[in-house]
N, C-alpha and C. Protein backbone atom coordinates (compact mmCIF):
# COMPACT_ATOMS: atom_id res chain seq x y z
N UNK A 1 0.84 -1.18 0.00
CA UNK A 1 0.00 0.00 0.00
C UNK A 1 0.88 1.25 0.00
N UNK A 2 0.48 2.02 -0.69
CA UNK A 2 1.27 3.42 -0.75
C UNK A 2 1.07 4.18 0.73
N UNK A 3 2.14 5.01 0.27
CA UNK A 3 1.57 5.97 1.83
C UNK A 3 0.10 6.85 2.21
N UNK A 4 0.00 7.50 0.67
CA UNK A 4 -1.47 8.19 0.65
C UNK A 4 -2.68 7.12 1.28
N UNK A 5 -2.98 5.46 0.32
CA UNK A 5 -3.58 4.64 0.36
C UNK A 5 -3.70 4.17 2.51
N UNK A 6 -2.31 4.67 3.09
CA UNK A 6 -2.22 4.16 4.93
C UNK A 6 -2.96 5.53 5.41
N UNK A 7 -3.20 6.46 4.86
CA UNK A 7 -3.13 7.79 5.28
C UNK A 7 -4.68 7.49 6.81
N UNK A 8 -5.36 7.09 6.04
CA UNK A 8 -6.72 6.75 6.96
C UNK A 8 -6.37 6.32 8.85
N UNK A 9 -5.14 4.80 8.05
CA UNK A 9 -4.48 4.56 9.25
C UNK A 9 -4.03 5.25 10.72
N UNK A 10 -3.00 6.22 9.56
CA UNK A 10 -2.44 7.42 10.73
C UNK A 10 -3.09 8.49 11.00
N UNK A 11 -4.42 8.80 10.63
CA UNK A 11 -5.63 9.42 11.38
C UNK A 11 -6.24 8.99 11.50
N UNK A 12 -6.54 7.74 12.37
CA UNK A 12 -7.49 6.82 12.64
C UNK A 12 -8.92 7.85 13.76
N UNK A 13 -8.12 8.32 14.20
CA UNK A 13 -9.18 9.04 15.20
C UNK A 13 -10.12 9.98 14.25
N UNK A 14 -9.82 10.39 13.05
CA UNK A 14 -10.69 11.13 12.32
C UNK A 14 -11.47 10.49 11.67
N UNK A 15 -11.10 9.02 11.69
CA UNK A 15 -11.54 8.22 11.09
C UNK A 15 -12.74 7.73 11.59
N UNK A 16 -12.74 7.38 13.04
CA UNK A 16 -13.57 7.35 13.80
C UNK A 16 -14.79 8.15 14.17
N UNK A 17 -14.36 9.42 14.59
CA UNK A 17 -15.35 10.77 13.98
C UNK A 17 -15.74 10.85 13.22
N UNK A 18 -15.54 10.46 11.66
CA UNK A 18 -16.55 10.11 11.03
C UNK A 18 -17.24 9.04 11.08
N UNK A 19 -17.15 8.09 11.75
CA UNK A 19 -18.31 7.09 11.81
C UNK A 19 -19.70 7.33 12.16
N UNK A 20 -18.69 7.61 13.54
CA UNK A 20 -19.84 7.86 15.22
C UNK A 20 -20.67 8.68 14.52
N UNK A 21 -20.10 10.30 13.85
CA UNK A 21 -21.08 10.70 13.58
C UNK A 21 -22.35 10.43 12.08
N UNK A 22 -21.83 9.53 11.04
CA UNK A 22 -22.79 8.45 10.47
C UNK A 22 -23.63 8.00 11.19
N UNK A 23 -23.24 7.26 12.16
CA UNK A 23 -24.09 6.46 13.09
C UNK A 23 -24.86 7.59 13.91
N UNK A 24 -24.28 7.88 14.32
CA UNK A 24 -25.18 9.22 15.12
C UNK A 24 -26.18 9.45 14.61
N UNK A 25 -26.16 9.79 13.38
CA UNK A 25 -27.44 10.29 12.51
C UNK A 25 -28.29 9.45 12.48
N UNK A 26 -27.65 8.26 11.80
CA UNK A 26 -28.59 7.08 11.93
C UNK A 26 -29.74 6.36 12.40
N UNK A 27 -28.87 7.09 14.18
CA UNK A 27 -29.32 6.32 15.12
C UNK A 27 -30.45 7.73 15.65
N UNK A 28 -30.45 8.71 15.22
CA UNK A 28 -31.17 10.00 15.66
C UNK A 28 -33.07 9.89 15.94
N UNK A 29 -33.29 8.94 14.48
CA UNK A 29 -35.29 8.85 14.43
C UNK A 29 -35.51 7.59 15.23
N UNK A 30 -34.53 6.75 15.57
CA UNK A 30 -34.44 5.25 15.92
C UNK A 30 -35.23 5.38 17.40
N UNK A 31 -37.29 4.58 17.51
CA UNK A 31 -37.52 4.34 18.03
C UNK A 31 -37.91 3.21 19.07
N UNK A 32 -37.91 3.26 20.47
CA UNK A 32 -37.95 2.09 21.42
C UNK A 32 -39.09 0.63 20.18
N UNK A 33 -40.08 1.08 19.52
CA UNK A 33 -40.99 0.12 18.46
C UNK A 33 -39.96 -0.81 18.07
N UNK A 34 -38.68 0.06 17.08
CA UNK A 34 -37.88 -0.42 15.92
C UNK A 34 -37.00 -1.69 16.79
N UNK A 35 -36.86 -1.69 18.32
CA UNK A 35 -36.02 -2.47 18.47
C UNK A 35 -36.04 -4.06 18.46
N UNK A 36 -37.21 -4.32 17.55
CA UNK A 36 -37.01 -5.79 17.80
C UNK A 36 -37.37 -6.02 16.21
N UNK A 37 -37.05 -5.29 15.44
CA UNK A 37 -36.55 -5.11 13.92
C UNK A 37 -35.48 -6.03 14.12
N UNK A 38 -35.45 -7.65 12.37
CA UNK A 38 -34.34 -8.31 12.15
C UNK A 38 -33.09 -6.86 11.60
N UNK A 39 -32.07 -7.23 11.64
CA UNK A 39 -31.12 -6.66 11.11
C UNK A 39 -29.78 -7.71 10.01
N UNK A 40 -29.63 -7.16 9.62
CA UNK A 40 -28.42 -7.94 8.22
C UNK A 40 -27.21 -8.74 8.90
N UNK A 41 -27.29 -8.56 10.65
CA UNK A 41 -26.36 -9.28 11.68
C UNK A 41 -26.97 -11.02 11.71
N UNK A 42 -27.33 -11.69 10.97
CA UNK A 42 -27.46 -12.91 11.54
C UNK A 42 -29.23 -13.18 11.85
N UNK A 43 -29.12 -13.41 13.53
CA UNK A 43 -30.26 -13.48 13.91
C UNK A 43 -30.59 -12.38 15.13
N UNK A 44 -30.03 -11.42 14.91
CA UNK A 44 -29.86 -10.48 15.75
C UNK A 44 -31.25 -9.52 15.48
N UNK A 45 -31.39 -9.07 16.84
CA UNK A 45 -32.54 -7.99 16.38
C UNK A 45 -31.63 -6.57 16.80
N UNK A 46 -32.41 -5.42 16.19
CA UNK A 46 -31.82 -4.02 16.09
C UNK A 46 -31.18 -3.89 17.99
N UNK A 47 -32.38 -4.72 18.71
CA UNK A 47 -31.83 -4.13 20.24
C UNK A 47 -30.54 -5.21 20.38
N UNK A 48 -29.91 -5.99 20.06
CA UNK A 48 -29.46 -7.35 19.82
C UNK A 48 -28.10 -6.24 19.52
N UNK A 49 -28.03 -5.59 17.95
CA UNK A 49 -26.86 -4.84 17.46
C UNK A 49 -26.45 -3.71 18.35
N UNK A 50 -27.70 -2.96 19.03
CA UNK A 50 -26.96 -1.89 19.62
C UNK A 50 -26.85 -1.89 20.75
N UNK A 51 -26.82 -3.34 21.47
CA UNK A 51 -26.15 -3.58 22.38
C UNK A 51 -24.51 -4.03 22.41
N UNK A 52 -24.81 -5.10 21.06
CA UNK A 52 -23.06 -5.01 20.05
C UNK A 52 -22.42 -3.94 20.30
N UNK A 53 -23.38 -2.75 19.64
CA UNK A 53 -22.16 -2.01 19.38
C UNK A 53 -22.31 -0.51 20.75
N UNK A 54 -22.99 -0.98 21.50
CA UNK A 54 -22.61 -0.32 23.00
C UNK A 54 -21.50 -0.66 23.74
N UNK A 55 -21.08 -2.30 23.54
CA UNK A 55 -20.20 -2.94 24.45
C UNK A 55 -18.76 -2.70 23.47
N UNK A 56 -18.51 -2.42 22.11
CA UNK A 56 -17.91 -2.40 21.72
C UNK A 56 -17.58 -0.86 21.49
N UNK A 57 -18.25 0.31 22.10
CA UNK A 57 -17.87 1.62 21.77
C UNK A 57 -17.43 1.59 23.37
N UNK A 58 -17.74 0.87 24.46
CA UNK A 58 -17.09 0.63 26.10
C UNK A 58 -15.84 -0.02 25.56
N UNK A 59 -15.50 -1.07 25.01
CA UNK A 59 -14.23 -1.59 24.98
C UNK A 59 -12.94 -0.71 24.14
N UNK A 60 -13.94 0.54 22.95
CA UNK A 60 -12.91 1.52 22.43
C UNK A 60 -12.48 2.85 23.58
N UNK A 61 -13.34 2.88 24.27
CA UNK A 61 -13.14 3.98 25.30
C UNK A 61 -12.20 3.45 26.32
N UNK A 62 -12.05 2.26 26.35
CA UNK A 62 -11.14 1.53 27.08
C UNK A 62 -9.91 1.80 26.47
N UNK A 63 -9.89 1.13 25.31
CA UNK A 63 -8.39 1.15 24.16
C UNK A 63 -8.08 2.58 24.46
N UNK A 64 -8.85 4.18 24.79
CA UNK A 64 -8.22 4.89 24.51
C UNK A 64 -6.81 5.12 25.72
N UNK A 65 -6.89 4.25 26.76
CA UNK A 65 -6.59 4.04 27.84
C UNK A 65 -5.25 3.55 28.08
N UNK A 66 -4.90 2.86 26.55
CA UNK A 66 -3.74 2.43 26.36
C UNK A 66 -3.94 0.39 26.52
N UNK A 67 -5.24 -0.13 27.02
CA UNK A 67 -5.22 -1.41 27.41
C UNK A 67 -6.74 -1.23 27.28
N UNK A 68 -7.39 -3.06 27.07
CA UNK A 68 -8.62 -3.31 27.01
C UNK A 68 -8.32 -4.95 27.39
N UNK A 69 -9.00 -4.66 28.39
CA UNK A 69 -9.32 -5.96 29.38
C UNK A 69 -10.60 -7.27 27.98
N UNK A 70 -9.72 -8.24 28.18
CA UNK A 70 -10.47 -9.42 27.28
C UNK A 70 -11.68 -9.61 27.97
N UNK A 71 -12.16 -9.40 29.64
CA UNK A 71 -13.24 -9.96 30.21
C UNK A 71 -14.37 -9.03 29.69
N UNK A 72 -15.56 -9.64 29.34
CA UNK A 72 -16.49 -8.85 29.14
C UNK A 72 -17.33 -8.17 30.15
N UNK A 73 -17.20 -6.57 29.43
CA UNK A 73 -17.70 -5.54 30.26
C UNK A 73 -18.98 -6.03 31.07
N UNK A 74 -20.14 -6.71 30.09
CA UNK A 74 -21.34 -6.87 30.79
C UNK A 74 -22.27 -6.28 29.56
N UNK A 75 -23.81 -6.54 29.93
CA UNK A 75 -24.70 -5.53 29.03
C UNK A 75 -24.95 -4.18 29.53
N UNK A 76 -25.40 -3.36 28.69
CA UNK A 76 -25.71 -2.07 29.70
C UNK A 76 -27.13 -2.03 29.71
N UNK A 77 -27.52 -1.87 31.15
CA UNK A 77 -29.25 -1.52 31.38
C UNK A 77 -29.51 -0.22 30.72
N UNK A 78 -31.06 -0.45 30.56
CA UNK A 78 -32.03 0.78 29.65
C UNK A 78 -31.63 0.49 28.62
N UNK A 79 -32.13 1.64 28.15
CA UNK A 79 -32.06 1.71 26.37
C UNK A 79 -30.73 2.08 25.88
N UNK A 80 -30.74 1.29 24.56
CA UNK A 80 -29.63 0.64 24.30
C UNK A 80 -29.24 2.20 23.14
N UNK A 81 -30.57 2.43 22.49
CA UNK A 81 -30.27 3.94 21.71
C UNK A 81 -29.29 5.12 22.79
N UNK A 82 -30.28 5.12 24.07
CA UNK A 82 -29.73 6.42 24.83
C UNK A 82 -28.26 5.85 25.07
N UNK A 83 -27.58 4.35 25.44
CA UNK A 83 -26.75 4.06 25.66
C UNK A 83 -25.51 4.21 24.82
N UNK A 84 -25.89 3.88 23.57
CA UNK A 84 -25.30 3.84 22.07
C UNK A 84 -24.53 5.54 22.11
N UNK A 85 -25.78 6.31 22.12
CA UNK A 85 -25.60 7.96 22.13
C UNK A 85 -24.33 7.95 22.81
N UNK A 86 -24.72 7.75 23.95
CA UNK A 86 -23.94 8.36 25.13
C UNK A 86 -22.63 8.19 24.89
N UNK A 87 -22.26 6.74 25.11
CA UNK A 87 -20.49 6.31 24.65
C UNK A 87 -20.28 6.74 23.09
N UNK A 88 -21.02 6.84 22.51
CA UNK A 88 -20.40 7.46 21.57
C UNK A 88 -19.60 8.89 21.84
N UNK A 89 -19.90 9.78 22.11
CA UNK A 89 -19.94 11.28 22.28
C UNK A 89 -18.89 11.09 23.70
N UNK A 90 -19.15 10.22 24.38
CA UNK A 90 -17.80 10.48 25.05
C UNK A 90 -16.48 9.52 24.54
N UNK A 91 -16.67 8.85 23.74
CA UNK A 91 -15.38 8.19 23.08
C UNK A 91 -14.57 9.26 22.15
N UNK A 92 -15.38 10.06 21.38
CA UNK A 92 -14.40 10.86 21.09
C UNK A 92 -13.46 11.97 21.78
N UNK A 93 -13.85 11.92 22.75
CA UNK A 93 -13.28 13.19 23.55
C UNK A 93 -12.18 12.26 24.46
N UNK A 94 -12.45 10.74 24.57
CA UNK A 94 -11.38 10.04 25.18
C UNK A 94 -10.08 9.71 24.16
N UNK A 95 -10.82 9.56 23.16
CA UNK A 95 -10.19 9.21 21.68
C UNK A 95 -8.75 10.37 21.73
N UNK A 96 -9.60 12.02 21.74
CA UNK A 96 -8.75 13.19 20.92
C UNK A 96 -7.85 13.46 22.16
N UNK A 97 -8.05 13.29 23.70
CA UNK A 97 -7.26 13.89 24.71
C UNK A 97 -6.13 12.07 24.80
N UNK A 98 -6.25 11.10 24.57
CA UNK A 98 -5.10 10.48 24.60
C UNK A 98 -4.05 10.40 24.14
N UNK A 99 -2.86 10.13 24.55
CA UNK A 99 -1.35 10.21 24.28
C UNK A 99 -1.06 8.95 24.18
N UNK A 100 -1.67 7.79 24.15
CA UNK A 100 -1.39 6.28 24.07
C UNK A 100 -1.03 6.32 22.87
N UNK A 101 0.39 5.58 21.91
CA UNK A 101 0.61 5.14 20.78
C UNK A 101 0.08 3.70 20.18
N UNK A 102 0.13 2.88 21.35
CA UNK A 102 -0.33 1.55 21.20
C UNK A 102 -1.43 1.16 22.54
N UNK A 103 -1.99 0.59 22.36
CA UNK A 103 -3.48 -0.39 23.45
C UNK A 103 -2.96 -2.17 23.09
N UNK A 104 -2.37 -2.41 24.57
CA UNK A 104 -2.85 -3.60 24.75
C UNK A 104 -4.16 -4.60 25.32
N UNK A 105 -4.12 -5.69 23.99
CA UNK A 105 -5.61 -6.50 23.89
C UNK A 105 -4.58 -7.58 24.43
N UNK A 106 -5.05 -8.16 25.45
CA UNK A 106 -4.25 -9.34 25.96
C UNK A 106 -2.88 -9.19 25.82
N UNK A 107 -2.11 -10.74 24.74
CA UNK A 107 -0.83 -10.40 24.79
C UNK A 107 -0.36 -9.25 23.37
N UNK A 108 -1.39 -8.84 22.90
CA UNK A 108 -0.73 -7.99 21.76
C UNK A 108 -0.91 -6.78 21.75
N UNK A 109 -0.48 -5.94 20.96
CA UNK A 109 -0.28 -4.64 21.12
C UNK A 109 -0.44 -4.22 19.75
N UNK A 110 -1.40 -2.94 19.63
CA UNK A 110 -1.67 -2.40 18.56
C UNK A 110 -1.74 -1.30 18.51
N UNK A 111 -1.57 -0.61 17.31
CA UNK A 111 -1.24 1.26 17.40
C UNK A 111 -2.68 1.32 17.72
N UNK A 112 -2.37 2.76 18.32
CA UNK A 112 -4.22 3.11 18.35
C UNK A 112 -4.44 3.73 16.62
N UNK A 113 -3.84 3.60 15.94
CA UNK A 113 -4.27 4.27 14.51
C UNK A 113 -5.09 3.00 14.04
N UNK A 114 -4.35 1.66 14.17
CA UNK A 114 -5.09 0.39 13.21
C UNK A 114 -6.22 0.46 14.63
N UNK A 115 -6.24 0.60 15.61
CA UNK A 115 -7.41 0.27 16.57
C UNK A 115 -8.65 0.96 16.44
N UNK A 116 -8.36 2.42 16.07
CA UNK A 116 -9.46 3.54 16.11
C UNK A 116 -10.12 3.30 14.45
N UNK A 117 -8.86 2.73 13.37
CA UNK A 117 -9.67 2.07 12.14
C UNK A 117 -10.19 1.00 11.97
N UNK A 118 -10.03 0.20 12.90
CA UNK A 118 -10.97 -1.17 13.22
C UNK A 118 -12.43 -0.91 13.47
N UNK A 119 -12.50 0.01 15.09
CA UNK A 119 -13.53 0.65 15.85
C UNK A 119 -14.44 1.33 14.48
N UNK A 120 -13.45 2.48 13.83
CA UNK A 120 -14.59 3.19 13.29
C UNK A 120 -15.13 2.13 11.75
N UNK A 121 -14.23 1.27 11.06
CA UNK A 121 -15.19 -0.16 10.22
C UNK A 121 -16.06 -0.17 11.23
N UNK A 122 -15.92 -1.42 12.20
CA UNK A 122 -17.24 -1.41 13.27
C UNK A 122 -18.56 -0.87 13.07
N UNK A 123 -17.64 0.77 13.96
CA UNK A 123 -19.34 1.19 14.09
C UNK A 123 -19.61 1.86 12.39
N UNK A 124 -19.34 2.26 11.97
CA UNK A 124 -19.74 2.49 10.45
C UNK A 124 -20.86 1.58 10.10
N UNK A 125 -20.24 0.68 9.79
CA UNK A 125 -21.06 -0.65 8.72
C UNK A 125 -22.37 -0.97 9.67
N UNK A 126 -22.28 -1.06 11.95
CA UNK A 126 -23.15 -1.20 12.29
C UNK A 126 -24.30 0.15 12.30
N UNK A 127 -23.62 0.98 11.77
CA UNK A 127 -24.42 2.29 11.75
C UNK A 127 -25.36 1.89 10.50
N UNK A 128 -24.76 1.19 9.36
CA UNK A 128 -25.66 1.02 8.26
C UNK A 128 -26.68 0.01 8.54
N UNK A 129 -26.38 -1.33 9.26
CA UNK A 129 -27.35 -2.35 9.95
C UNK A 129 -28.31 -1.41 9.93
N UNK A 130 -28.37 -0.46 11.02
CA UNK A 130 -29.22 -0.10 11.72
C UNK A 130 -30.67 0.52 11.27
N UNK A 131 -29.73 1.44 9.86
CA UNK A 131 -30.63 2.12 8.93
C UNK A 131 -31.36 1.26 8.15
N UNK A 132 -30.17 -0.24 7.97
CA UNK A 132 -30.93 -1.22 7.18
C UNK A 132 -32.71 -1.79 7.94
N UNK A 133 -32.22 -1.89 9.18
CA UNK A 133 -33.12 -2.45 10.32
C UNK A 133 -34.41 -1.84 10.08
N UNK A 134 -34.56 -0.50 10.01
CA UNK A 134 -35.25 0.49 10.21
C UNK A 134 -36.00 1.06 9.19
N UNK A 135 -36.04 0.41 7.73
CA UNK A 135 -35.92 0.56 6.52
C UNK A 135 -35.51 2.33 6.08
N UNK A 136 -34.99 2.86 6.90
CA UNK A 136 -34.21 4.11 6.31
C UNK A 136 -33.14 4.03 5.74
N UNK A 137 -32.95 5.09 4.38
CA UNK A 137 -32.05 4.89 3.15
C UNK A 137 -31.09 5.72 3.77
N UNK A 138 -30.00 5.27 4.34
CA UNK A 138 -28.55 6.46 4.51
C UNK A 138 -27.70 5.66 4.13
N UNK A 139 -27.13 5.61 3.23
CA UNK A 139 -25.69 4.90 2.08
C UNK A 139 -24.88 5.66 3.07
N UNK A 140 -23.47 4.55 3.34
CA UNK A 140 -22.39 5.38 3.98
C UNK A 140 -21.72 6.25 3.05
N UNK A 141 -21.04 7.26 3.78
CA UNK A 141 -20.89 8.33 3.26
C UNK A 141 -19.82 8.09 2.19
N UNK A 142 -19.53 8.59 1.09
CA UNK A 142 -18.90 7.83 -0.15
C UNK A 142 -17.32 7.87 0.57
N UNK A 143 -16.71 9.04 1.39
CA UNK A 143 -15.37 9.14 1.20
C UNK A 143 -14.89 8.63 2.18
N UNK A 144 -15.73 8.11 3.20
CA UNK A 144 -15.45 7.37 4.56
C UNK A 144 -15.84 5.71 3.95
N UNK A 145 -16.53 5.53 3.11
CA UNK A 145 -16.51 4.15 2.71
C UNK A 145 -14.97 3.56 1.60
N UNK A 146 -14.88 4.60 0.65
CA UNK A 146 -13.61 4.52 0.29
C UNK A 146 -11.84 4.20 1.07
N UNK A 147 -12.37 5.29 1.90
CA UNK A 147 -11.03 4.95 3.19
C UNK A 147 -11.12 3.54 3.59
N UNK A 148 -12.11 3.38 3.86
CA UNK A 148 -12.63 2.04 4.81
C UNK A 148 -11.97 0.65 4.09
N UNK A 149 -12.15 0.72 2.93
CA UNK A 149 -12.42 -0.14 1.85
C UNK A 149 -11.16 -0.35 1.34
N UNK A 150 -10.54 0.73 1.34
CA UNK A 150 -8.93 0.37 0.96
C UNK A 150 -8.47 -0.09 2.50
N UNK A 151 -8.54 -0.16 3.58
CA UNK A 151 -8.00 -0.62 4.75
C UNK A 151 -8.49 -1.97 4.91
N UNK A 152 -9.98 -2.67 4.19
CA UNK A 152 -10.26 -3.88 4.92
C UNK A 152 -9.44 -4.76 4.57
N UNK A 153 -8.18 -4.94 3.52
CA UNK A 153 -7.58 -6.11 3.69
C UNK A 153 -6.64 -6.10 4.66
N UNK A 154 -6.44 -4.97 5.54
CA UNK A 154 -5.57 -5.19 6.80
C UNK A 154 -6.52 -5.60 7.46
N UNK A 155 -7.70 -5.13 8.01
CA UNK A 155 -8.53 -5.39 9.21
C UNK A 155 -9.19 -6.62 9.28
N UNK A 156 -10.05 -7.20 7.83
CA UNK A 156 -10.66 -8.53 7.86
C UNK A 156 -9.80 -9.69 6.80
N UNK A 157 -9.34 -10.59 7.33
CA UNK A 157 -8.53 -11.88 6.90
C UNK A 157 -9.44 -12.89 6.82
N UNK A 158 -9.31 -13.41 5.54
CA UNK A 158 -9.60 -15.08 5.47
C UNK A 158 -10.07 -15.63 7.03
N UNK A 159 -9.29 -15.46 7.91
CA UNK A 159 -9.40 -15.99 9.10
C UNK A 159 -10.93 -15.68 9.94
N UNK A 160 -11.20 -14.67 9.21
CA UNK A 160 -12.19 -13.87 10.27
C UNK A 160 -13.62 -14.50 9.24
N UNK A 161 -13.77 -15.25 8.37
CA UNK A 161 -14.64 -15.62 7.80
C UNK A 161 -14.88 -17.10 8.16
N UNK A 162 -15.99 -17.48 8.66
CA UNK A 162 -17.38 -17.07 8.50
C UNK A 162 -17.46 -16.79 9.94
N UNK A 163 -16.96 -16.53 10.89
CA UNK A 163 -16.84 -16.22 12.56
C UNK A 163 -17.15 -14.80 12.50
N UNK A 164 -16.80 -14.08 12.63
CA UNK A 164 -17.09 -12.46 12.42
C UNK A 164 -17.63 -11.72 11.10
N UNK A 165 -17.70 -12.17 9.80
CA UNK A 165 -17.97 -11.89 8.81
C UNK A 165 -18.43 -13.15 7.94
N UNK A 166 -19.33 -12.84 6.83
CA UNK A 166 -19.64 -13.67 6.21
C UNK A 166 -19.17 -13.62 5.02
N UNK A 167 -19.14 -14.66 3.62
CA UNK A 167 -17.95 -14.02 2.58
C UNK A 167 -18.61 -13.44 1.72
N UNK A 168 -17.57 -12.95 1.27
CA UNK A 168 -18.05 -11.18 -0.06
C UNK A 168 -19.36 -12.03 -0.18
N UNK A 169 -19.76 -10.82 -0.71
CA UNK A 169 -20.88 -11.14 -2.08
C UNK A 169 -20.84 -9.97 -3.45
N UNK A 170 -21.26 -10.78 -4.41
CA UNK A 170 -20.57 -10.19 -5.35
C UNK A 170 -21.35 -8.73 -5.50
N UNK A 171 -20.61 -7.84 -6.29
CA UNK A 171 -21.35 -6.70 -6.76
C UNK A 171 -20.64 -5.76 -7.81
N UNK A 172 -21.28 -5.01 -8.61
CA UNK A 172 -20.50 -5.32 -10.15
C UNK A 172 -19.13 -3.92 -9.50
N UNK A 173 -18.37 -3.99 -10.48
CA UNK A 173 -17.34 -3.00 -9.84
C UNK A 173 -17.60 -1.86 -10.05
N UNK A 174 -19.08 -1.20 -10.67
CA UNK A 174 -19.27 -0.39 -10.67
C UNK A 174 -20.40 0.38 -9.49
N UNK A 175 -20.35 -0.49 -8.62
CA UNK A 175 -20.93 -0.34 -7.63
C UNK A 175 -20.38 0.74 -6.55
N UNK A 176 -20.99 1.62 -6.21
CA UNK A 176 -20.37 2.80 -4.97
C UNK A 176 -19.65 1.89 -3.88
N UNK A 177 -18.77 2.93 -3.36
CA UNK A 177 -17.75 2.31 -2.64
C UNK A 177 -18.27 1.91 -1.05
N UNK A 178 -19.29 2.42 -0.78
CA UNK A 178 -20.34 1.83 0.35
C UNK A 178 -20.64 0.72 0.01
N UNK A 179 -21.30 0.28 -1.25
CA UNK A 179 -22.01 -0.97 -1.84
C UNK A 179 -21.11 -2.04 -1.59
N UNK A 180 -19.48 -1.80 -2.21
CA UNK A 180 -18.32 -2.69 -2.45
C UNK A 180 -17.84 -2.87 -0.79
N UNK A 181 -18.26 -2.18 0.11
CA UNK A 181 -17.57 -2.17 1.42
C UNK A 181 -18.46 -3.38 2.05
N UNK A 182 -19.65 -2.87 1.76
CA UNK A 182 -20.96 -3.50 2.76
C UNK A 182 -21.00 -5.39 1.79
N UNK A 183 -20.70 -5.20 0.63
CA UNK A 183 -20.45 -6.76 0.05
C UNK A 183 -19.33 -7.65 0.60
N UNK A 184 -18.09 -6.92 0.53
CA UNK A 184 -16.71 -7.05 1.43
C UNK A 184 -16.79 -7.98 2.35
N UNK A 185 -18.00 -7.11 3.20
CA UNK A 185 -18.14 -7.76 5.12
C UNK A 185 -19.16 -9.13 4.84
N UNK A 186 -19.53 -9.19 3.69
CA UNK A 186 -21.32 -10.19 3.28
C UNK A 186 -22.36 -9.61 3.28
N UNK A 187 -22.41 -8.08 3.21
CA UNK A 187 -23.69 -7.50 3.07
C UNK A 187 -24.47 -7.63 1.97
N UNK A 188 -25.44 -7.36 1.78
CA UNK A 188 -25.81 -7.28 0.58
C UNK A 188 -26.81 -5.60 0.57
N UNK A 189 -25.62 -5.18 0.06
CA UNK A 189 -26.52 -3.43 -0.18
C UNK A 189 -27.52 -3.48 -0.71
């Protein structure tokens, strides 16, 4: 990969900021009704994902910390929207005031640049679930899906299929770079 092509990498935290706030939006009309909406996760329902991705915006607020404990946090009580909100909006402010170069996950160690571009894939794509869930049309945003998209062959490996992801599905190459991202993971845009 060229250097321009890593660039996403070494601003991972902007990278992130743009997610949250995708998702943010997303998640803005999203009512207590919608939460037992299937979503494109499996057999998951919408309250099912944004509990996913509550425990997983707690385990990035952790990383900003320099370390993230493997034991699981737990679920969070109430609503999982107001919950979602919340860690979001304070992850970035844990995100922009840290001085950590690397977060250890058990025995390994990772820059927070590939960590905060992991996090913001994550919540991105679960930001699109959500809209999917909900039948609202918000395509990720073209230039944050592009970034994304040139990074997933670092972030998702052969390995991570069919356990965390399901495999591509096809879509013609003239397909927007949201479309080609969300096929990538097994979506089907």
């Amino acid at each position: 990969m060229t250097t321009d092509a890593l660039a996403p990498l070494l601003g991972g935290v902007g990278l992130l900021e743009r997610a949250i706030n995708y998702t943010l939006g997303v998640l803005h009309p999203v009512r207590g009704a919608e939460l037992s909406a299937p979503t494109p996760c499996g057999s998951w329902t919408l309250h099912d994902l944004l509990v996913h991705v509550d425990e997983s915006l707690l385990a990035l607020h952790e990383a900003a910390g320099g370390h993230v404990d493997l034991a699981p946090a737990g679920r969070t009580p109430g609503d999982p929207v107001t919950a979602v909100r919340n860690h979001a909006s304070g992850l970035l402010g844990a995100w922009t005031s840290s001085r950590h170069t690397g977060v250890t996950i058990g025995d390994a160690v990772l820059t927070t640049g590939i960590l905060a571009t992991a996090g913001a894939l994550e919540v991105a794509v679960h930001g699109w679930d959500v809209a999917r869930a909900t039948g609202r049309s918000r395509p990720l945003p073209p230039a944050l899906a592009e970034e994304l998209l040139a990074l997933c062959p670092l972030l998702v490996r052969d390995l991570d299929r069919p356990a965390r992801f399901a495999a591509p599905v096809p879509v013609p190459a003239s397909a927007l770079a949201g479309d080609r991202l969300l096929a990538f993971l097994g979506r089907r845009p």
